[in-house]
PDB file of N, CA and C in Angstrom:
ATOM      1  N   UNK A   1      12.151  -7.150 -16.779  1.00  0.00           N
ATOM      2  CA  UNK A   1      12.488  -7.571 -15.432  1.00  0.00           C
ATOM      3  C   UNK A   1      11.272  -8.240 -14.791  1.00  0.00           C
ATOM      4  N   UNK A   2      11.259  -9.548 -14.225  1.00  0.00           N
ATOM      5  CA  UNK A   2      10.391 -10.066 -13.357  1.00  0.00           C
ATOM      6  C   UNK A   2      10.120  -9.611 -12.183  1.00  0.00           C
ATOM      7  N   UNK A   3       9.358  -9.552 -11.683  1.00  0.00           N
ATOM      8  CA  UNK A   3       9.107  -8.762  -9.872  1.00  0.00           C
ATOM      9  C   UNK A   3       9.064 -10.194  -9.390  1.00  0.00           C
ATOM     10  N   UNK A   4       9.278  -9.865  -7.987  1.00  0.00           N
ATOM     11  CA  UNK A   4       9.195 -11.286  -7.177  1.00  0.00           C
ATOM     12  C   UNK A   4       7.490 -12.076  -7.291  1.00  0.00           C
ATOM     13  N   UNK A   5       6.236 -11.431  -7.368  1.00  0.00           N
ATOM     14  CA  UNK A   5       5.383 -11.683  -7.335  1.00  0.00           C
ATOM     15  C   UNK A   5       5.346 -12.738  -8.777  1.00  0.00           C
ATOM     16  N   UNK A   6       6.133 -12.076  -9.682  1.00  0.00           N
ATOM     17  CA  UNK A   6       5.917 -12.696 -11.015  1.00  0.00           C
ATOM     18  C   UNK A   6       6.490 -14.750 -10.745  1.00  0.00           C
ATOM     19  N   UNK A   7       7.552 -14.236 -10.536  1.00  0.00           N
ATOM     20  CA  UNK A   7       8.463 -15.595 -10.414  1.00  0.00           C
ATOM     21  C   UNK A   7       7.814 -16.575  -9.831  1.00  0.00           C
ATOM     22  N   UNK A   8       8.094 -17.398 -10.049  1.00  0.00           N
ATOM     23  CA  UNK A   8       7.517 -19.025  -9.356  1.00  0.00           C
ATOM     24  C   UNK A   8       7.842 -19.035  -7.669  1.00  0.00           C
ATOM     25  N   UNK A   9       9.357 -18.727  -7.537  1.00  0.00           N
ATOM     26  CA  UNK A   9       9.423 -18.622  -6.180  1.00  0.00           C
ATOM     27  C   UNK A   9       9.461 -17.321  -5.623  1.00  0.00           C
ATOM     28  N   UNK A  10       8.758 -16.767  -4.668  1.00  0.00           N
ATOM     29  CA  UNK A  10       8.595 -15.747  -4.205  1.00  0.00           C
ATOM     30  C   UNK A  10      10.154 -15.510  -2.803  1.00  0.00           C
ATOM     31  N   UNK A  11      10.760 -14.262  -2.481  1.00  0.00           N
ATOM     32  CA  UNK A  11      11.677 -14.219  -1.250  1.00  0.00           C
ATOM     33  C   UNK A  11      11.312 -12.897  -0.557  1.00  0.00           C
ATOM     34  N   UNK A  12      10.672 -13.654   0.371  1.00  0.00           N
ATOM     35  CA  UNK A  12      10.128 -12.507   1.385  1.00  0.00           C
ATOM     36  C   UNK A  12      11.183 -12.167   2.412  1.00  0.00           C
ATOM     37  N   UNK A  13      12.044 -11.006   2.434  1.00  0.00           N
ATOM     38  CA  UNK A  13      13.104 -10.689   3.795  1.00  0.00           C
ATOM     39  C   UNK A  13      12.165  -9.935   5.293  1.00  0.00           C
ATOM     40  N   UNK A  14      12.876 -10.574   6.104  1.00  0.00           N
ATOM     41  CA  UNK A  14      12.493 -10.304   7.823  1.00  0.00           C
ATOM     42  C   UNK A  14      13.914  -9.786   8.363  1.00  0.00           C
ATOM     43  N   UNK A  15      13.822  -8.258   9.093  1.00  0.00           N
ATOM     44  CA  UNK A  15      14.371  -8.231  10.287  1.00  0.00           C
ATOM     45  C   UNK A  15      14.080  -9.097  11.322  1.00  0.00           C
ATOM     46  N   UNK A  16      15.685  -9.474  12.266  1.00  0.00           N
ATOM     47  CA  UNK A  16      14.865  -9.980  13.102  1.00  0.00           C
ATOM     48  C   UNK A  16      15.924  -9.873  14.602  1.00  0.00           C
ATOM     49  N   UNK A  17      15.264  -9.422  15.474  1.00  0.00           N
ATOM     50  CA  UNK A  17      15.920  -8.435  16.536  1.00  0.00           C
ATOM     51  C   UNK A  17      14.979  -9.287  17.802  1.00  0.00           C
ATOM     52  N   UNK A  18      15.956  -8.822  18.637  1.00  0.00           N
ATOM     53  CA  UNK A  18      15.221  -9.108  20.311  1.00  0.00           C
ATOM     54  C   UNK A  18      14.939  -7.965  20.635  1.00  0.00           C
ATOM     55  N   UNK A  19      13.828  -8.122  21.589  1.00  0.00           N
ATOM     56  CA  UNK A  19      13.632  -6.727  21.983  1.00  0.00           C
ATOM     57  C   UNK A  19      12.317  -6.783  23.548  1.00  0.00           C
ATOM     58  N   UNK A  20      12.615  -6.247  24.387  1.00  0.00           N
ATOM     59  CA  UNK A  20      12.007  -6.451  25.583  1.00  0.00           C
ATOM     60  C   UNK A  20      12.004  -8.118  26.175  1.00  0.00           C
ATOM     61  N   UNK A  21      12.240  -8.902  25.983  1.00  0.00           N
ATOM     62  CA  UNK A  21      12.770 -10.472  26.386  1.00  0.00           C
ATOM     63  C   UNK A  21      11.516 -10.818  25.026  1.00  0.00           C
ATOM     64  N   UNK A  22      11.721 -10.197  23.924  1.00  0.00           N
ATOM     65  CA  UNK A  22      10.700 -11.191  23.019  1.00  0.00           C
ATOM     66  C   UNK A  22      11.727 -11.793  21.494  1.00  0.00           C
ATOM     67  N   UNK A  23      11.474 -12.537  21.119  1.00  0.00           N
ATOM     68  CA  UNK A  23      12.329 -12.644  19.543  1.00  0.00           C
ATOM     69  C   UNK A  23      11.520 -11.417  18.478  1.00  0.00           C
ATOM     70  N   UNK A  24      11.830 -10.728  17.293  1.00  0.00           N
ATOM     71  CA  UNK A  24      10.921 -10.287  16.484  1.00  0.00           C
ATOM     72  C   UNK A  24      11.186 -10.277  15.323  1.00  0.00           C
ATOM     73  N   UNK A  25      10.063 -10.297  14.496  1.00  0.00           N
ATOM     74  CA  UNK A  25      10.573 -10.069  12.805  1.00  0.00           C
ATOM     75  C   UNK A  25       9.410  -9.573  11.868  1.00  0.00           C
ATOM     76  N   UNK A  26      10.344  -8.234  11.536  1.00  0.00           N
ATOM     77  CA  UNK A  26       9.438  -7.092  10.572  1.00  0.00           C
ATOM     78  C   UNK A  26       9.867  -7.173   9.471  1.00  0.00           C
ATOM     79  N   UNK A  27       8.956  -7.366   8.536  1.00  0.00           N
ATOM     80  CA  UNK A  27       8.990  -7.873   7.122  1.00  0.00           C
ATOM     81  C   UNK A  27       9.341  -6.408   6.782  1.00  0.00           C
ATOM     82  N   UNK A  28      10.487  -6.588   5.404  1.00  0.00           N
ATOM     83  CA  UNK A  28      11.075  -5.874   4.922  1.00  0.00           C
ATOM     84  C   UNK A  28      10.319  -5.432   3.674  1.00  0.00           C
ATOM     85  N   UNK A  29       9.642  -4.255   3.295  1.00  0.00           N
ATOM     86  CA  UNK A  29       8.754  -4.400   1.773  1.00  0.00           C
ATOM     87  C   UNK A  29       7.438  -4.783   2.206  1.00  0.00           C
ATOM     88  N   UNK A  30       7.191  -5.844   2.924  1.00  0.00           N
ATOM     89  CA  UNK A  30       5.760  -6.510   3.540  1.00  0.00           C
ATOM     90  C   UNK A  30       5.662  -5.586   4.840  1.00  0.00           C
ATOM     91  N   UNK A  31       4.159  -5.838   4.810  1.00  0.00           N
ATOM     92  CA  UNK A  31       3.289  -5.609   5.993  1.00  0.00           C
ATOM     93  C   UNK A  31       3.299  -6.568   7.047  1.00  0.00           C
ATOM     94  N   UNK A  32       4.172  -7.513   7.454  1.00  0.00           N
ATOM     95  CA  UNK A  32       4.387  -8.130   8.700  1.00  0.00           C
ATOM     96  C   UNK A  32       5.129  -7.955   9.437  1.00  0.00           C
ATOM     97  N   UNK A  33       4.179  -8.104  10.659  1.00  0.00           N
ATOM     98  CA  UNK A  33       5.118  -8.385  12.285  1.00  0.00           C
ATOM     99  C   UNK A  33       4.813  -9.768  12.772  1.00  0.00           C
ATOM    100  N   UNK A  34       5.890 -10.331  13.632  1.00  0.00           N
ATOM    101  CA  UNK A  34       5.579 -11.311  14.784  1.00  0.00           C
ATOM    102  C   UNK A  34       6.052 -11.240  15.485  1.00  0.00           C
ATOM    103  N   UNK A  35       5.859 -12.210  16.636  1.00  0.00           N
ATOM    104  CA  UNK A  35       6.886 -12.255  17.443  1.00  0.00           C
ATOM    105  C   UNK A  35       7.019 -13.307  18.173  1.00  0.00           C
ATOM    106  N   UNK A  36       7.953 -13.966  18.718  1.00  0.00           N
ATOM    107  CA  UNK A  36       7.675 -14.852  20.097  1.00  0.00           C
ATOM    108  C   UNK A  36       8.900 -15.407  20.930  1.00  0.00           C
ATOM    109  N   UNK A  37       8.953 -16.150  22.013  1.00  0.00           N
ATOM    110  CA  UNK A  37       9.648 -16.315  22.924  1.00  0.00           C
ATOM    111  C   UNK A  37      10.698 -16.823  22.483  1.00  0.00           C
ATOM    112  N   UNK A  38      10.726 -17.624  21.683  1.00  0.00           N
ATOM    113  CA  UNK A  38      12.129 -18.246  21.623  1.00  0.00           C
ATOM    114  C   UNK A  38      12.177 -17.853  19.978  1.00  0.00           C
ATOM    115  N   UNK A  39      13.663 -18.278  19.652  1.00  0.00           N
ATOM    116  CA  UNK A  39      13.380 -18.271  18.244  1.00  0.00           C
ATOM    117  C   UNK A  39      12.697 -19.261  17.272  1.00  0.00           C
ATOM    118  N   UNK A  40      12.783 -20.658  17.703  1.00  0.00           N
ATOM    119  CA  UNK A  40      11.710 -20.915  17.138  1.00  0.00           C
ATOM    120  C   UNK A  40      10.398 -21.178  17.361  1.00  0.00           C
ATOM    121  N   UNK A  41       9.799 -20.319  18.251  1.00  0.00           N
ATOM    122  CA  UNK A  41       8.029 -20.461  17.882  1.00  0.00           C
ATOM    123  C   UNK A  41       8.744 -18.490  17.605  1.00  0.00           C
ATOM    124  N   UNK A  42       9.475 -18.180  17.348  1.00  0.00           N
ATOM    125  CA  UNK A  42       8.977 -17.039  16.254  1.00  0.00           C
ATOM    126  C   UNK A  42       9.297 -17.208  14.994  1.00  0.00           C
ATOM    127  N   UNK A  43      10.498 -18.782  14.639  1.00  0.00           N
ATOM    128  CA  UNK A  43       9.982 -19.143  13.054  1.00  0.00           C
ATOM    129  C   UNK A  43       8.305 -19.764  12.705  1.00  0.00           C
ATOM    130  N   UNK A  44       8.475 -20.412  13.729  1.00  0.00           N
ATOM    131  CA  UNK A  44       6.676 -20.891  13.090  1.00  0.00           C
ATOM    132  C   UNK A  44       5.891 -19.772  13.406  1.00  0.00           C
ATOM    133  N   UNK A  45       5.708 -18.820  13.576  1.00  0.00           N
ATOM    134  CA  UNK A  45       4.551 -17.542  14.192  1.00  0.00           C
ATOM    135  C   UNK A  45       4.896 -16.998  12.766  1.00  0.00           C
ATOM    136  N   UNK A  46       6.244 -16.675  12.480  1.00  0.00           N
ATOM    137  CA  UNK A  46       5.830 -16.306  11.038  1.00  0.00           C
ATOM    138  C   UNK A  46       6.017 -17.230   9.758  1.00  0.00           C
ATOM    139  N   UNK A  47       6.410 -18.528   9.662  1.00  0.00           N
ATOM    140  CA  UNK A  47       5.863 -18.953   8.749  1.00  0.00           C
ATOM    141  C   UNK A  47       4.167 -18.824   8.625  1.00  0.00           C
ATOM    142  N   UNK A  48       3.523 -19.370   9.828  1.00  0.00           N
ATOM    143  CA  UNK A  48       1.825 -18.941  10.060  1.00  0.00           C
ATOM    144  C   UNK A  48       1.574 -17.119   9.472  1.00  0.00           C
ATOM    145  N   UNK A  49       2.036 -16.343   9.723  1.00  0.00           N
ATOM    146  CA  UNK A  49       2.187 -15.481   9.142  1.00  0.00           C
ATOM    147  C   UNK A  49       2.040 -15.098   7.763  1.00  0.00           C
ATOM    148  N   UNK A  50       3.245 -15.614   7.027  1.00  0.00           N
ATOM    149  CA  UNK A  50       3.464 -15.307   5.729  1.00  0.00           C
ATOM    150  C   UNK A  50       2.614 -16.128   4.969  1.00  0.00           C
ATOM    151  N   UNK A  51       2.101 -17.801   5.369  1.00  0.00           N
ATOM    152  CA  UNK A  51       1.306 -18.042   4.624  1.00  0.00           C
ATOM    153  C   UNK A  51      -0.067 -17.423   4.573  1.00  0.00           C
ATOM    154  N   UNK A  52      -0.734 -16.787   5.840  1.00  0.00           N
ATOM    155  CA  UNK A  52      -2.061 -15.968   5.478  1.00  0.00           C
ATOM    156  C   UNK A  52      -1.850 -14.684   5.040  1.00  0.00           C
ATOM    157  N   UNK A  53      -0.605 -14.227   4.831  1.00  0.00           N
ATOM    158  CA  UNK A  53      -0.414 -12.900   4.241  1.00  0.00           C
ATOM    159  C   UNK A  53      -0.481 -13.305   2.337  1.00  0.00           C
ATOM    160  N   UNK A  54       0.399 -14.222   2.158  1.00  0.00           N
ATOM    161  CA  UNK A  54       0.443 -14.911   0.585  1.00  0.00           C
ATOM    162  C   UNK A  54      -0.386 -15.981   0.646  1.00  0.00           C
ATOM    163  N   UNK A  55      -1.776 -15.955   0.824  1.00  0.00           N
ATOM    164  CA  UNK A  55      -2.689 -16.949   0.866  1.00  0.00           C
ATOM    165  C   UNK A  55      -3.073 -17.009  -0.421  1.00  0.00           C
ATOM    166  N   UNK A  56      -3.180 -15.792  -1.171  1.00  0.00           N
ATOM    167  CA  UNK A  56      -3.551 -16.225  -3.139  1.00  0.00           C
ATOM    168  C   UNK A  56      -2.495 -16.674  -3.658  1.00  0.00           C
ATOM    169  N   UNK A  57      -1.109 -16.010  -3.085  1.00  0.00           N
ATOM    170  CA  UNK A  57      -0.263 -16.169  -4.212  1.00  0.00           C
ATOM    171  C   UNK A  57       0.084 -18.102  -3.797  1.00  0.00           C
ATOM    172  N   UNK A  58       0.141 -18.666  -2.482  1.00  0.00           N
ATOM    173  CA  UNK A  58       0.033 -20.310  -2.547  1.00  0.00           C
ATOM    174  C   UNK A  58      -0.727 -20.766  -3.004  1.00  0.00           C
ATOM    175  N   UNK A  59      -2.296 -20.450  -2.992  1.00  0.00           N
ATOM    176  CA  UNK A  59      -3.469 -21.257  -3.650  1.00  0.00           C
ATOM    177  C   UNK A  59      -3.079 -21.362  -5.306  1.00  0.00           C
ATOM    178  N   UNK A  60      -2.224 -20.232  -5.658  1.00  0.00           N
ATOM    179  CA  UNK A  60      -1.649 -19.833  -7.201  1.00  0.00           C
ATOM    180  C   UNK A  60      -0.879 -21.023  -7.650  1.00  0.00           C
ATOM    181  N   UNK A  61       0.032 -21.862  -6.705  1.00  0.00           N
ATOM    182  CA  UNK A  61       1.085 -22.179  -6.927  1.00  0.00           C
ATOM    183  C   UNK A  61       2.098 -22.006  -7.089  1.00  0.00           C
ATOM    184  N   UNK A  62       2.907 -20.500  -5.810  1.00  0.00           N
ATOM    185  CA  UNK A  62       4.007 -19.852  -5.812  1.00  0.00           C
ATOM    186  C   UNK A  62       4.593 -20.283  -4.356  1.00  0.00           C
ATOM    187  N   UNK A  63       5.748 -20.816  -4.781  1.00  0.00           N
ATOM    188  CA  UNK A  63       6.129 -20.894  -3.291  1.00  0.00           C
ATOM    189  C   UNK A  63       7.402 -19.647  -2.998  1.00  0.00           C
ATOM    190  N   UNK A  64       7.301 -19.768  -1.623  1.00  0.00           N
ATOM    191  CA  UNK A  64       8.020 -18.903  -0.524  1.00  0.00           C
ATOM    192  C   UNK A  64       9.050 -19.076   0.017  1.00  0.00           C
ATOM    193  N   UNK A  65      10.115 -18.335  -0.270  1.00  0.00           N
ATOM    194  CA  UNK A  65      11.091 -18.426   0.674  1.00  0.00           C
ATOM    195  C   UNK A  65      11.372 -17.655   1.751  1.00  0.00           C
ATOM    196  N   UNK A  66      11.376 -17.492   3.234  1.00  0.00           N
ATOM    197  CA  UNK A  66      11.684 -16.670   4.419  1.00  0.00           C
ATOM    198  C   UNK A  66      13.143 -16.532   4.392  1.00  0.00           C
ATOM    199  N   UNK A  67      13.569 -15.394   4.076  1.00  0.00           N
ATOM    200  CA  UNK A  67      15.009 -14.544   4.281  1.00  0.00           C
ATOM    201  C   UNK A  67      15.114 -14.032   5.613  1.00  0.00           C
ATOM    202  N   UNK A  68      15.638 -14.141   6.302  1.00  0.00           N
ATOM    203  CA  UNK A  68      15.893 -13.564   7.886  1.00  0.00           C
ATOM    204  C   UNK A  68      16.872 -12.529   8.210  1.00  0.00           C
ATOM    205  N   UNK A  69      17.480 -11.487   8.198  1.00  0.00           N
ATOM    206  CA  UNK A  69      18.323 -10.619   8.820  1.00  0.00           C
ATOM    207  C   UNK A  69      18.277 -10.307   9.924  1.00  0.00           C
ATOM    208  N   UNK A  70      19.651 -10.570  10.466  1.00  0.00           N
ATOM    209  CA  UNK A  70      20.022  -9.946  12.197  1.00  0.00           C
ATOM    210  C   UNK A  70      21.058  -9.227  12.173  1.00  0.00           C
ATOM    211  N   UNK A  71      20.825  -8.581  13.420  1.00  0.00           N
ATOM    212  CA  UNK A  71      22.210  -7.961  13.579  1.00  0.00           C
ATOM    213  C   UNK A  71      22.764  -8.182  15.020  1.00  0.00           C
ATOM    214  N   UNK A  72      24.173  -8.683  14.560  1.00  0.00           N
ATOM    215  CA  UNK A  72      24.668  -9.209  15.551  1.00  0.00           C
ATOM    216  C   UNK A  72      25.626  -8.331  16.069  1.00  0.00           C
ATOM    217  N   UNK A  73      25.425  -8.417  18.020  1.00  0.00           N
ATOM    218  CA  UNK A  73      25.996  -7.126  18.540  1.00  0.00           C
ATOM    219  C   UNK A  73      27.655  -7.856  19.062  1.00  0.00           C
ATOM    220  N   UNK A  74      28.478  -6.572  18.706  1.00  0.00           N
ATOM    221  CA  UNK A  74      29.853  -7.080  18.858  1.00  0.00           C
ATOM    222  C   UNK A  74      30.692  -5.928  18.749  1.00  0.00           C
ATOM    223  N   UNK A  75      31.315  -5.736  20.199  1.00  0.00           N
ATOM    224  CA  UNK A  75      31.975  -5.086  21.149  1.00  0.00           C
ATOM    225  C   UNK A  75      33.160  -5.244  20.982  1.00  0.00           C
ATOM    226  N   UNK A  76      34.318  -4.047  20.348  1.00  0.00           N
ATOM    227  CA  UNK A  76      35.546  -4.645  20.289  1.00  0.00           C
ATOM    228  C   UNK A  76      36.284  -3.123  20.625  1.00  0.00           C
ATOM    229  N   UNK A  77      36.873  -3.417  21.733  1.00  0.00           N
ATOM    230  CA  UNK A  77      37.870  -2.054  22.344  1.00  0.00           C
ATOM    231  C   UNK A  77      38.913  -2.469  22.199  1.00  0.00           C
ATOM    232  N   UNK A  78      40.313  -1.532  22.480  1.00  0.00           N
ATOM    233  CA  UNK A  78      41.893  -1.450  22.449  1.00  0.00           C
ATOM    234  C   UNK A  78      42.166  -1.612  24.131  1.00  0.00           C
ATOM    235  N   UNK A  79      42.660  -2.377  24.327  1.00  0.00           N
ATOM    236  CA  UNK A  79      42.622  -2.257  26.600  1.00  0.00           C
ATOM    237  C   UNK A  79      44.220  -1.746  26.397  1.00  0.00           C
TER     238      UNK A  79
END
């Protein structure tokens, strides 16, 4: 079995939740957090992120894919 580290392309998964008026995303398996105002300067906060977290494994020649998970809230009663 290959580990993700092994493979050419690496898939890093993120929760990614609102929380106090901020966007966020906690790496799943990884040691990252970010966060930011909208959703996207919290995709670029963690692309900036993940590349200084996998800074050997790019200099290596492995690229990255960002997986994102949400959970979406949804309210359904009988009236």
């Amino acid at each position: 079995m290959i580990s993700y580290l092994e493979a050419k392309t690496m898939l890093v998964k993120f929760e990614v939740y609102k929380d106090d008026g901020f966007w966020c995303a906690r790496g799943i398996g990884v040691d990252i957090f970010t966060q930011g105002k909208t959703l996207d300067e919290l995709m670029e906060n963690l692309k900036e992120a993940v590349e200084l977290h996998f800074e050997d494994q790019l200099h290596a020649g492995k690229e990255i894919r960002i997986l994102t998970l949400s959970e979406i809230d949804c309210l359904i009663s009988r009236s």
